[in-house]
C-alpha atoms as a PDB file:
ATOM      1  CA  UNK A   1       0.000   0.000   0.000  1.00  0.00           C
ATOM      2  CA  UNK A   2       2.410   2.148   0.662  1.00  0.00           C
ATOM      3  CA  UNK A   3       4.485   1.939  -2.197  1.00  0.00           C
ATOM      4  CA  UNK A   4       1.467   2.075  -4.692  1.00  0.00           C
ATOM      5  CA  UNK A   5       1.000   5.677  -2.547  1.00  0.00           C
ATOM      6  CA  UNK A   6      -3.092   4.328  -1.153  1.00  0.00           C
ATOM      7  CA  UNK A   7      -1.459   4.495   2.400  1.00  0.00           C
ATOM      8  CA  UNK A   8      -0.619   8.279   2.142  1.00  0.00           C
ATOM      9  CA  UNK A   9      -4.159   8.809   0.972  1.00  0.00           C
ATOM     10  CA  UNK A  10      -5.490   6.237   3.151  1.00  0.00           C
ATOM     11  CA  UNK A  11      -3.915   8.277   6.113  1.00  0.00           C
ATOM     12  CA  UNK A  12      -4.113  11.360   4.735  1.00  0.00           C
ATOM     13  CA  UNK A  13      -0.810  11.775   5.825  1.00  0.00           C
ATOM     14  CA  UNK A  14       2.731  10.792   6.134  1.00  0.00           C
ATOM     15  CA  UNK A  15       3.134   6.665   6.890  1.00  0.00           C
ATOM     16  CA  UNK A  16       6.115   6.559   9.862  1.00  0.00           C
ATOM     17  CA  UNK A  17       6.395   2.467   8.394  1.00  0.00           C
ATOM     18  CA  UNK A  18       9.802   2.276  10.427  1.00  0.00           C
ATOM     19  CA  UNK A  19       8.183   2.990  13.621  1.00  0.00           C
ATOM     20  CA  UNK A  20       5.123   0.895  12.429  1.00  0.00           C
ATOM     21  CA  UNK A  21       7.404  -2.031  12.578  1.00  0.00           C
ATOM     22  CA  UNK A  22       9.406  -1.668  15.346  1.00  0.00           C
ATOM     23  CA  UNK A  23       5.963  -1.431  17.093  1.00  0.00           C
ATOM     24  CA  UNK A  24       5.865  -5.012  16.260  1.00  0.00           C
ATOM     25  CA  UNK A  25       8.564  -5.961  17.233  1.00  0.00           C
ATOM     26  CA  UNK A  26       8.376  -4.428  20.847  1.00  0.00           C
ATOM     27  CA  UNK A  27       5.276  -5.662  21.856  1.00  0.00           C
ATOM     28  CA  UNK A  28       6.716  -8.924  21.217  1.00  0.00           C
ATOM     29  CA  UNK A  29       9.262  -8.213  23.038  1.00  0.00           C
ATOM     30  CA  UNK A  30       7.668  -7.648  25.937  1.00  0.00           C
ATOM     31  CA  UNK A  31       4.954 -10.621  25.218  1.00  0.00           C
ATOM     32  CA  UNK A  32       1.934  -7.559  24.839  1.00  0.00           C
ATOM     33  CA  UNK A  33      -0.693  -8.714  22.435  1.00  0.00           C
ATOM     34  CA  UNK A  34      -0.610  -6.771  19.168  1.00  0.00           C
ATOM     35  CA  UNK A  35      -2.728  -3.453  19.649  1.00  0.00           C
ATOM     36  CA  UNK A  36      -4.388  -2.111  16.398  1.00  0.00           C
ATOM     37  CA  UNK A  37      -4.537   0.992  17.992  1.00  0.00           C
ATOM     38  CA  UNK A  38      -0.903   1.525  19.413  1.00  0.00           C
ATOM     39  CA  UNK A  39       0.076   0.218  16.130  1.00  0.00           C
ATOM     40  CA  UNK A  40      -2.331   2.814  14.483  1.00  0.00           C
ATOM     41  CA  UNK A  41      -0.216   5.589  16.436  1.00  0.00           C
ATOM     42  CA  UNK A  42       3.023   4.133  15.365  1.00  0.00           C
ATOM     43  CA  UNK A  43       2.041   4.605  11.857  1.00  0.00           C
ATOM     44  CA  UNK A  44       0.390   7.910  11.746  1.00  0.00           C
ATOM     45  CA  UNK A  45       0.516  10.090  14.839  1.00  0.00           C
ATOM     46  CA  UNK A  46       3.259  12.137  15.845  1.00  0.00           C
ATOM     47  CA  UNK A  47       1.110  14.706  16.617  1.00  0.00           C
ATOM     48  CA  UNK A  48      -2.385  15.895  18.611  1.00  0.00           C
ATOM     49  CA  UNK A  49      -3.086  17.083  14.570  1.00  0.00           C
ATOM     50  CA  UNK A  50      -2.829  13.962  12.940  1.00  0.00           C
ATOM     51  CA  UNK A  51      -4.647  11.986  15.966  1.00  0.00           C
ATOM     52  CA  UNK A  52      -7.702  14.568  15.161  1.00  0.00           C
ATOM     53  CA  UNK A  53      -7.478  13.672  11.622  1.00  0.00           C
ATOM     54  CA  UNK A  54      -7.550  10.518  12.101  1.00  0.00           C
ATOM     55  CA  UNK A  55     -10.150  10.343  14.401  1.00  0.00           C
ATOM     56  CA  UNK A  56     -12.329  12.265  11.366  1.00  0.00           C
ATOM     57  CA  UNK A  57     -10.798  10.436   8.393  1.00  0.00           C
ATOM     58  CA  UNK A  58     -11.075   6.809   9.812  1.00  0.00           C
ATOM     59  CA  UNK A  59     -14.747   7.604  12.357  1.00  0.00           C
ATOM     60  CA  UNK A  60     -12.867   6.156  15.290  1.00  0.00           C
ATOM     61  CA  UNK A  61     -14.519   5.346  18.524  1.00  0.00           C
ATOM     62  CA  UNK A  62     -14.474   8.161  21.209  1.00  0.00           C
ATOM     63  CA  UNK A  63     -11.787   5.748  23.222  1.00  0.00           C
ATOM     64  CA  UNK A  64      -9.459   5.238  20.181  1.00  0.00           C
ATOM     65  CA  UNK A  65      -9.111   8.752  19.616  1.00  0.00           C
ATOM     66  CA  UNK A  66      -8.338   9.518  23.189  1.00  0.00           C
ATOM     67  CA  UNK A  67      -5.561   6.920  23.277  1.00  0.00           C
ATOM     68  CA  UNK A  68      -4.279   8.849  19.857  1.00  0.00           C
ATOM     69  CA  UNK A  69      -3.688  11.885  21.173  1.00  0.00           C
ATOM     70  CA  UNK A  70      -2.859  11.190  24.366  1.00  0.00           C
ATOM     71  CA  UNK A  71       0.589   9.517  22.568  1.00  0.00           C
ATOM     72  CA  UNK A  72       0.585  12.407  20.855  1.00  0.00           C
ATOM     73  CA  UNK A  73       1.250  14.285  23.557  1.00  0.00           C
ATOM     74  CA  UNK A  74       3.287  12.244  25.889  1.00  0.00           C
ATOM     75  CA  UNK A  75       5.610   9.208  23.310  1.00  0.00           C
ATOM     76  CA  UNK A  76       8.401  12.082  23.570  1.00  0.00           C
ATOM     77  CA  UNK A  77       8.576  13.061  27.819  1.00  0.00           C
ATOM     78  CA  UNK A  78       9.223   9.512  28.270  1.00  0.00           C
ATOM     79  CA  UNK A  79      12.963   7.675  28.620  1.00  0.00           C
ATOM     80  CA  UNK A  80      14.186   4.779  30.481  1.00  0.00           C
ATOM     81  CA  UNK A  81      17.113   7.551  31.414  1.00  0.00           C
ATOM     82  CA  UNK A  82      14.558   9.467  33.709  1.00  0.00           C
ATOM     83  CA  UNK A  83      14.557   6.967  36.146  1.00  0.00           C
ATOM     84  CA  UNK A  84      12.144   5.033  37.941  1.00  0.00           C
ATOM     85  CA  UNK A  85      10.588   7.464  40.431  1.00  0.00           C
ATOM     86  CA  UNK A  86       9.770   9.699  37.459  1.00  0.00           C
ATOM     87  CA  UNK A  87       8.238   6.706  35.619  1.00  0.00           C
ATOM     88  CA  UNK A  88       6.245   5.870  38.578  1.00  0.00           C
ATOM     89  CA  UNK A  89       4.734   9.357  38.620  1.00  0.00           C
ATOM     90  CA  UNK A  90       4.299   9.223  35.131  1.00  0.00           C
ATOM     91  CA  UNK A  91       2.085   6.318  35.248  1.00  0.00           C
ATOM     92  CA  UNK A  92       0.077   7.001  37.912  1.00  0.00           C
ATOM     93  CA  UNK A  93      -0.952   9.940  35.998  1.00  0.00           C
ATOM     94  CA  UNK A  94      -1.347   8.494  32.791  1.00  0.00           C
ATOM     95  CA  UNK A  95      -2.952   5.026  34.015  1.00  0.00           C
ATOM     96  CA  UNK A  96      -1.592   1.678  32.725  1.00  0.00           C
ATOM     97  CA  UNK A  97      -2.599   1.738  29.182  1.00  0.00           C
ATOM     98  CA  UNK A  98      -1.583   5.286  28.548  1.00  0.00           C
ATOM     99  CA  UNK A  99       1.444   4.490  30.207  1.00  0.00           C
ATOM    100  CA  UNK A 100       2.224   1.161  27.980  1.00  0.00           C
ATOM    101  CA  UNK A 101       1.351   3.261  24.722  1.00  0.00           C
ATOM    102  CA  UNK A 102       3.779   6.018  25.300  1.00  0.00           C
ATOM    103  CA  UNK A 103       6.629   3.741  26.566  1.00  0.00           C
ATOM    104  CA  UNK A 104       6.129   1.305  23.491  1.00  0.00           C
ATOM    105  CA  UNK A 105       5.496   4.279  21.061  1.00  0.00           C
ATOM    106  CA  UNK A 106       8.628   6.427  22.368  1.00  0.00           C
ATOM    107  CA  UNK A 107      11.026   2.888  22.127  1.00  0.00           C
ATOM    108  CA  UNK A 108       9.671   1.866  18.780  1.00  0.00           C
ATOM    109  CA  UNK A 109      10.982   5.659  17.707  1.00  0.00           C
ATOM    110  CA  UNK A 110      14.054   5.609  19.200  1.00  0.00           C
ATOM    111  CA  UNK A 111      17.118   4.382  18.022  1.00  0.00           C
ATOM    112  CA  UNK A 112      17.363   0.446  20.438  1.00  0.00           C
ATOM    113  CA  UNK A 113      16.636  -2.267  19.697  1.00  0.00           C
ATOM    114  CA  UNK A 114      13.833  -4.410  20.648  1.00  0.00           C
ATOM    115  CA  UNK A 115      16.097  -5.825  22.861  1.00  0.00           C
ATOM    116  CA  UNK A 116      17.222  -3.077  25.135  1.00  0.00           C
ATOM    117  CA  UNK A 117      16.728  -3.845  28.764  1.00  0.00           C
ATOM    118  CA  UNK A 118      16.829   0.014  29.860  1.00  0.00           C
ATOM    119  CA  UNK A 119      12.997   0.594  27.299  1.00  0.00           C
ATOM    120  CA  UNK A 120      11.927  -3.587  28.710  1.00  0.00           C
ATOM    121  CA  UNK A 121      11.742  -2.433  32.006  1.00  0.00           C
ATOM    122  CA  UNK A 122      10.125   0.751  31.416  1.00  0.00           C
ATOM    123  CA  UNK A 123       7.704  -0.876  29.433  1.00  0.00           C
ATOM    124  CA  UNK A 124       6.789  -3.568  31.831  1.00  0.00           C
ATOM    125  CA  UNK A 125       6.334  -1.145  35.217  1.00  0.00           C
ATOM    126  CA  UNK A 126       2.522  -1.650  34.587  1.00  0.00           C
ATOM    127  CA  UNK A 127       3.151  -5.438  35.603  1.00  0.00           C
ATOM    128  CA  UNK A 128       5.496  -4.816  38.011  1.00  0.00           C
ATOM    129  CA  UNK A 129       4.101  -1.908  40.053  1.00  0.00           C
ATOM    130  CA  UNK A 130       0.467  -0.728  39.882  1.00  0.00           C
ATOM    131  CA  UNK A 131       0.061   2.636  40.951  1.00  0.00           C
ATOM    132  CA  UNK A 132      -1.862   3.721  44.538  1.00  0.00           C
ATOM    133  CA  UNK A 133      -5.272   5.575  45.005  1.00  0.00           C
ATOM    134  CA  UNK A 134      -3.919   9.135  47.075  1.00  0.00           C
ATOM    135  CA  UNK A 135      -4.618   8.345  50.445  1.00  0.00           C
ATOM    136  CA  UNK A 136      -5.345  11.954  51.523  1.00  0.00           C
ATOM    137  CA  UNK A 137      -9.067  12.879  51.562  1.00  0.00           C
ATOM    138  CA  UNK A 138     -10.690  16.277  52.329  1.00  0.00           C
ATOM    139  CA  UNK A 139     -11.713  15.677  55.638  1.00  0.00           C
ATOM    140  CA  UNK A 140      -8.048  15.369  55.802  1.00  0.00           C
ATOM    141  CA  UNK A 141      -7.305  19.131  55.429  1.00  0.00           C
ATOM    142  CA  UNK A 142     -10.466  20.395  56.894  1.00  0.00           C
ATOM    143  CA  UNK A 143      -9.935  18.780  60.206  1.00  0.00           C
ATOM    144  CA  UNK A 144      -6.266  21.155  59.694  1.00  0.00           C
ATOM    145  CA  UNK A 145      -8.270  24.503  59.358  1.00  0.00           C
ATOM    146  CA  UNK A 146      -8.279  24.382  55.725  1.00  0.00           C
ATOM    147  CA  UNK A 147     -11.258  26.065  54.393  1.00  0.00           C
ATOM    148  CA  UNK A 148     -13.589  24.119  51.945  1.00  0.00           C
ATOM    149  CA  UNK A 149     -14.126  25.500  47.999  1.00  0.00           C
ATOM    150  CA  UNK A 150     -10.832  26.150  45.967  1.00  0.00           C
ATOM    151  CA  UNK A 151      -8.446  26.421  48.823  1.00  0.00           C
ATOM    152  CA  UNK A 152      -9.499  22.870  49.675  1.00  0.00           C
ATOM    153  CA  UNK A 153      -8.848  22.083  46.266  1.00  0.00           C
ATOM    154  CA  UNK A 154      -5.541  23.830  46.291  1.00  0.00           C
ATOM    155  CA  UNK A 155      -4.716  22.113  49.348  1.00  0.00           C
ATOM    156  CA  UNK A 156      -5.261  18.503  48.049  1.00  0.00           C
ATOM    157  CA  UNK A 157      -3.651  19.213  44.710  1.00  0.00           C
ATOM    158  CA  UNK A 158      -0.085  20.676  46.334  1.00  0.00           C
ATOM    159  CA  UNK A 159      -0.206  17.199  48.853  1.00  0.00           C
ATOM    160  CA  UNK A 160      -0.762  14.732  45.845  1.00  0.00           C
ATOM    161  CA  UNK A 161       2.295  16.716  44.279  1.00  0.00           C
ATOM    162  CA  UNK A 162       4.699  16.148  47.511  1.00  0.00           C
ATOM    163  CA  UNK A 163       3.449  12.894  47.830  1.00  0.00           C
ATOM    164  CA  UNK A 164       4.475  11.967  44.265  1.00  0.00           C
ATOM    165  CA  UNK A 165       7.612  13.643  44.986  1.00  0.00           C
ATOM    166  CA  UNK A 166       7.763  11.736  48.014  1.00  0.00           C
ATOM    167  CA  UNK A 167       7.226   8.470  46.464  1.00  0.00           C
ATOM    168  CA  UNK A 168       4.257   7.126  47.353  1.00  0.00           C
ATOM    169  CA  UNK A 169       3.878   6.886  50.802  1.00  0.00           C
ATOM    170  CA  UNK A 170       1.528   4.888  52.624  1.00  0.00           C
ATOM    171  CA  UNK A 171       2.642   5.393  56.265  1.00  0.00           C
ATOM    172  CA  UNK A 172       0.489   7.467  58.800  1.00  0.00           C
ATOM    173  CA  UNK A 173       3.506   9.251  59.753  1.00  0.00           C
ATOM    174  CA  UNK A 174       4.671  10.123  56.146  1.00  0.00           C
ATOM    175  CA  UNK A 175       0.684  11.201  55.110  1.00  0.00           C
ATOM    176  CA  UNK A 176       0.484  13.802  58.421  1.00  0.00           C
ATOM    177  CA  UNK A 177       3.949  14.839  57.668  1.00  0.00           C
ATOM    178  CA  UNK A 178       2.898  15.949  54.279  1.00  0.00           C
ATOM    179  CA  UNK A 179      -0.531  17.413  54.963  1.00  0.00           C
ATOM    180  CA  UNK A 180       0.799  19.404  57.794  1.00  0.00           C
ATOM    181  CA  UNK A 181       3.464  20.902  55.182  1.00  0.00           C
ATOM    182  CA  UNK A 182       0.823  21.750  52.482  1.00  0.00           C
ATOM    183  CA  UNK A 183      -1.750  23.487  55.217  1.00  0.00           C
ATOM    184  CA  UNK A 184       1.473  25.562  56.241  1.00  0.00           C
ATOM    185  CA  UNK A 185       3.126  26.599  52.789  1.00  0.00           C
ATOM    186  CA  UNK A 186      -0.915  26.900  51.875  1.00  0.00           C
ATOM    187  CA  UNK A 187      -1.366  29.434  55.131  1.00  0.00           C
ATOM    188  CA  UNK A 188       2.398  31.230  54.251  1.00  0.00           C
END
């Protein structure tokens, strides 16, 4: 198709059919099933753009199109170089899936090999390590003085941050420790 030029028009855009198959090859590498829709991405979508025309051009499902431009946005902030703590807060934003696109999107257009351990384990944190639910609840802050509307919501934003930063505690001690700091830098 694409020499015969009915992929271009197909796409309506420029076919990436390097990355396309070094998709392949590193979801096999890492034993994931092949994904029409990560594999869609490899192809086509480099960016938000060309996820939207997609979306149009080939009446994807509202779901499809979400996972298309959120590897849009996010195949080139990830690197097995940034280390695991900022992986780990990466995919508890991003959820599993979202996480497993970029990772597989941003090693199929880089320059290893299917075989590189460093872009394997990044990959694979989803089976390895599944994210928390933020422990800290409003009651939380309220019972600290902390005034319900947005400087609630202030409040509970800046302690999910330091407890990112933090790593993830679980610990009584830890969760205090940072709620105490976010009601005072909130009150400073």
């Amino acid at each position: 198709m694409a020499d015969a030029g009915l992929l271009m028009r197909f796409l309506s855009g420029v076919p990436y059919l390097a990355s396309f198959a070094n998709m392949a090859k590193v979801e096999a590498a890492i034993g994931a099933a092949p994904d029409p829709v990560r594999r869609l991405g490899a192809l086509a979508v480099t960016v938000a753009e060309d996820a939207e025309r997609l979306w149009q051009k080939l009446r994807l499902t509202n779901n499809e199109h979400e996972r298309l431009v959120s590897m849009a946005e996010g195949w080139r902030r990830i690197s097995p170089g940034a280390g695991e703590q900022s992986a780990r807060a990466l995919l508890y934003r991003l959820k599993a899936e979202h996480f497993t696109d970029h990772a597989l999107l941003a090693w199929a257009r880089s320059q290893r090999s299917a075989h590189d351990e460093g872009w394997r384990a990044l990959a694979t944190l989803p089976a390895r390590w599944t994210a928390p639910v933020f422990p800290l609840r409003s009651a939380d802050f309220i019972r600290r003085g902390v005034a319900k509307g947005p400087p609630l919501g202030a409040a509970l934003a800046a302690a999910e941050q330091a407890w990112i930063a933090a790593g993830f505690p679980s610990d009584k001690v830890a969760l205090d420790a940072i709620a105490d700091a976010t009601v005072k830098s909130s009150a400073a």
